[in-house]
N, C-alpha and C. Protein backbone atom coordinates (compact mmCIF):
# COMPACT_ATOMS: atom_id res chain seq x y z
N UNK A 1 -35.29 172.08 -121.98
CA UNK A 1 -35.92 173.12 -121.23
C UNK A 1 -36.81 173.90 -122.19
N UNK A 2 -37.63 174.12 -121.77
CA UNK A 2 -38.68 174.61 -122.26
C UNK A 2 -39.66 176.02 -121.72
N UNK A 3 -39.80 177.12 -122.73
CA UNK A 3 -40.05 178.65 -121.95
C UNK A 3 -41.78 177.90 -122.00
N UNK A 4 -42.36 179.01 -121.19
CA UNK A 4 -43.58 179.37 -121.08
C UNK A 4 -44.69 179.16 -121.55
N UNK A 5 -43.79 179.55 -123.12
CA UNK A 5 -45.30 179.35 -124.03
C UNK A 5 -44.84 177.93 -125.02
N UNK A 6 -44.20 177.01 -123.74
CA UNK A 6 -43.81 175.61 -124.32
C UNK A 6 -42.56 175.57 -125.61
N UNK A 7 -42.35 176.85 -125.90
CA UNK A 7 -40.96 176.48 -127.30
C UNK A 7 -39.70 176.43 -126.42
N UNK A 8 -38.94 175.32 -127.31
CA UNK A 8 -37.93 174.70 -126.73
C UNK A 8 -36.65 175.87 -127.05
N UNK A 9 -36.42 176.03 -125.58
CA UNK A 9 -35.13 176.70 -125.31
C UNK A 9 -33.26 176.19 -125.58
N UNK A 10 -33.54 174.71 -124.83
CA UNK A 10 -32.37 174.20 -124.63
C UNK A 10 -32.56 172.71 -124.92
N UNK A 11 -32.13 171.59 -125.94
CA UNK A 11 -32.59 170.13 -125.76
C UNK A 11 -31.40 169.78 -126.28
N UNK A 12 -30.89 168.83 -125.74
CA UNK A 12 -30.14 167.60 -126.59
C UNK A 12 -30.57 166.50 -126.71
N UNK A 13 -30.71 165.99 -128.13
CA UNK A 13 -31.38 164.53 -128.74
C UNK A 13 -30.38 163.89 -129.69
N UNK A 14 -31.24 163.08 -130.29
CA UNK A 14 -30.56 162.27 -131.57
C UNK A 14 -31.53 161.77 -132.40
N UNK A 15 -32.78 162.40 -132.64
CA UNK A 15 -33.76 161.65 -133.09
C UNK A 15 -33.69 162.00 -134.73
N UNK A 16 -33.41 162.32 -134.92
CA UNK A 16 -33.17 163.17 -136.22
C UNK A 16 -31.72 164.07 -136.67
N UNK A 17 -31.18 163.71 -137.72
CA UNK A 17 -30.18 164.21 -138.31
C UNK A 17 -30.33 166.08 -138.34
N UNK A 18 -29.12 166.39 -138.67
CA UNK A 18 -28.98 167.87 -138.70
C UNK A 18 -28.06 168.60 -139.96
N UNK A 19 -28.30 169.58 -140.09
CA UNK A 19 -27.15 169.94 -141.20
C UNK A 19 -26.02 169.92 -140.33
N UNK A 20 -25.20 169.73 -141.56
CA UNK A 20 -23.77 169.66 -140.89
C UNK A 20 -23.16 168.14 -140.36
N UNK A 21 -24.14 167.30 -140.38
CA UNK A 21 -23.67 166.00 -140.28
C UNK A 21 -23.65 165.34 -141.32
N UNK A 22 -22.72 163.99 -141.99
CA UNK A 22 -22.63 163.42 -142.90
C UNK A 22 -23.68 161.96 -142.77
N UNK A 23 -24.07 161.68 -143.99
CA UNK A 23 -24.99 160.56 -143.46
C UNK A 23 -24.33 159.52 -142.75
N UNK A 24 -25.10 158.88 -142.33
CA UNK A 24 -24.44 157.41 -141.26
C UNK A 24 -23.85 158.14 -139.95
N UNK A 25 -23.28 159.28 -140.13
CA UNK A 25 -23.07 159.72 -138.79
C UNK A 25 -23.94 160.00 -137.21
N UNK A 26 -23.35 159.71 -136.22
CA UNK A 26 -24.54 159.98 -135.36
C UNK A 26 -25.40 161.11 -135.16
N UNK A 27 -26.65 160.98 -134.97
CA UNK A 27 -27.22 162.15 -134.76
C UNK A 27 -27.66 163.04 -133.70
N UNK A 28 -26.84 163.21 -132.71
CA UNK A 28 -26.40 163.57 -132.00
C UNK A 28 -26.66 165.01 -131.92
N UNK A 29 -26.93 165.81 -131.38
CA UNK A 29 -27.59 166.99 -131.87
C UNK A 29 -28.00 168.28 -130.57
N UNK A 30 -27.38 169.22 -130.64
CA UNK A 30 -28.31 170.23 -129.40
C UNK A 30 -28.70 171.60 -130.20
N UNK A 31 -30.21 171.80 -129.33
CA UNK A 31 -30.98 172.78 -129.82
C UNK A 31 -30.64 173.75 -128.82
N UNK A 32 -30.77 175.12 -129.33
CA UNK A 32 -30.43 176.46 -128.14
C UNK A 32 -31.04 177.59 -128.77
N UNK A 33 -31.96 177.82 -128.30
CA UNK A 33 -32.88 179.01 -128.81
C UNK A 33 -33.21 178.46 -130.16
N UNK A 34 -33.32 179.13 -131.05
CA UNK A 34 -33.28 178.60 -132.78
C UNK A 34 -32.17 178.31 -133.00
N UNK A 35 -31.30 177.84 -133.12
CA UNK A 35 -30.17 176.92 -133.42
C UNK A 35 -30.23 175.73 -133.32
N UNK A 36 -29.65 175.12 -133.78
CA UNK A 36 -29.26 173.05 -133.91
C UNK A 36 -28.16 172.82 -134.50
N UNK A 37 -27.20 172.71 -133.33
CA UNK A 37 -26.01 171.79 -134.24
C UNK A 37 -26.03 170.48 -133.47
N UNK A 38 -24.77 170.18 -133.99
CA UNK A 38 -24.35 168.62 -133.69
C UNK A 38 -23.51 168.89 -132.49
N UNK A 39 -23.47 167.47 -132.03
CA UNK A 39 -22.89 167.97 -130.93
C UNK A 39 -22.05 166.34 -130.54
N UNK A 40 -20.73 166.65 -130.17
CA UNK A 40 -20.05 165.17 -130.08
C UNK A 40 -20.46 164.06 -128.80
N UNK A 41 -21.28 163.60 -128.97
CA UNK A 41 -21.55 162.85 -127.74
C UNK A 41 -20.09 162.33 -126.85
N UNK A 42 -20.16 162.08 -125.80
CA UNK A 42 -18.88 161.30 -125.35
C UNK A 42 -19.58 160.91 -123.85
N UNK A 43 -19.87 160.94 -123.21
CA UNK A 43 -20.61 160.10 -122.07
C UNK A 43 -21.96 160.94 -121.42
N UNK A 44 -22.60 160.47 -120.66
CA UNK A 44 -23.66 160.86 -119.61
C UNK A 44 -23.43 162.07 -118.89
N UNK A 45 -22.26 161.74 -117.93
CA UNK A 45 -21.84 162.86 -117.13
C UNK A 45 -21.83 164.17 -117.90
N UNK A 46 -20.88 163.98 -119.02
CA UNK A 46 -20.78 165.36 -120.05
C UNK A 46 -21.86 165.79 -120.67
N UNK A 47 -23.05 165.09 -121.10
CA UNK A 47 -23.68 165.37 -121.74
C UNK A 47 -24.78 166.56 -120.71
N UNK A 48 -24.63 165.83 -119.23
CA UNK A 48 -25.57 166.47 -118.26
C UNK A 48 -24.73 167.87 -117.84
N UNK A 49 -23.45 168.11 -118.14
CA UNK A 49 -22.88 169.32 -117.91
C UNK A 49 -22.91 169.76 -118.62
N UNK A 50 -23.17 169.69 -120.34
CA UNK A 50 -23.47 170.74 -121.09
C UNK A 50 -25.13 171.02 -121.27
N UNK A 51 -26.10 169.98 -121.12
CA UNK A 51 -27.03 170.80 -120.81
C UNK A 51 -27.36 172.11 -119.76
N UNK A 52 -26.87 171.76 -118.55
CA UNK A 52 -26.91 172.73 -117.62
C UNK A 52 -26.20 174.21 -117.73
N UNK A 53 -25.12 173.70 -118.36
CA UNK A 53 -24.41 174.83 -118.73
C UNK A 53 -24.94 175.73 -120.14
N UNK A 54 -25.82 175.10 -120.81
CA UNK A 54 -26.71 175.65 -121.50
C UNK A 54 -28.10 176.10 -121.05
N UNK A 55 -28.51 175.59 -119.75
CA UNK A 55 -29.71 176.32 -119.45
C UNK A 55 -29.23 177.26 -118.88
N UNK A 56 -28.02 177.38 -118.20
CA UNK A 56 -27.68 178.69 -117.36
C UNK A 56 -27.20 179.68 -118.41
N UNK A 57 -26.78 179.59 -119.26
CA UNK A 57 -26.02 180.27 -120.41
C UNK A 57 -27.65 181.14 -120.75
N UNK A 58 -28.80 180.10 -121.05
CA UNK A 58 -29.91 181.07 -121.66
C UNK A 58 -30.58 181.80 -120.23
N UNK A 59 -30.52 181.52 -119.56
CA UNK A 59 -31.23 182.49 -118.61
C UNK A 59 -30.50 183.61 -117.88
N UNK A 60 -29.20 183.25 -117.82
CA UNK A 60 -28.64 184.62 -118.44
C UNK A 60 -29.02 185.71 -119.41
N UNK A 61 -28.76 184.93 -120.47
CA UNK A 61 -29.40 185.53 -121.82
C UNK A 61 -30.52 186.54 -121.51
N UNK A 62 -31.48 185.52 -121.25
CA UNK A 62 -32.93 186.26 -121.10
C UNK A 62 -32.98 186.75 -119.77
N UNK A 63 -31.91 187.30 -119.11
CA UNK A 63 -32.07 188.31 -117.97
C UNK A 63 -32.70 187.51 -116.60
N UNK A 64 -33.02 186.22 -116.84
CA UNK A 64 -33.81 185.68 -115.50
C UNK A 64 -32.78 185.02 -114.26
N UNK A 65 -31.54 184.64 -114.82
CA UNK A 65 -30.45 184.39 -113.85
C UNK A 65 -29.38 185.19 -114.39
N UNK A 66 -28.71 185.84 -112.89
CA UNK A 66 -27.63 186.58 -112.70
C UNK A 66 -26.41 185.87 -112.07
């Protein structure tokens, strides 16, 4: 998810390693505002409930959902 002026709010990828991971490990990874950690993959379904639950978490945040 992505604000307005296009900077990324909310993403989960793997395209690139992160601190906090050991090499060879997966790279697996979610962004949230300026933050990036790792993040344990474990299936589809989950992965689509913690995004959501991270876009609702930031628009909270930023006052746009109540």
């Amino acid at each position: 998810m992505h604000g307005p002026e296009g900077t990324r709010l909310v993403g989960f990828d793997n395209a690139h390693s992160v601190s906090g991971q050991s090499k060879g490990a997966t790279k697996d990874h979610r962004h949230r505002l300026q933050t990036v950690r790792p993040y344990g993959y474990a299936d589809a379904a989950s992965l689509l409930a913690a995004f959501w639950y991270e876009v609702e978490s930031v628009l909270r945040e930023k006052g746009i959902w109540t």
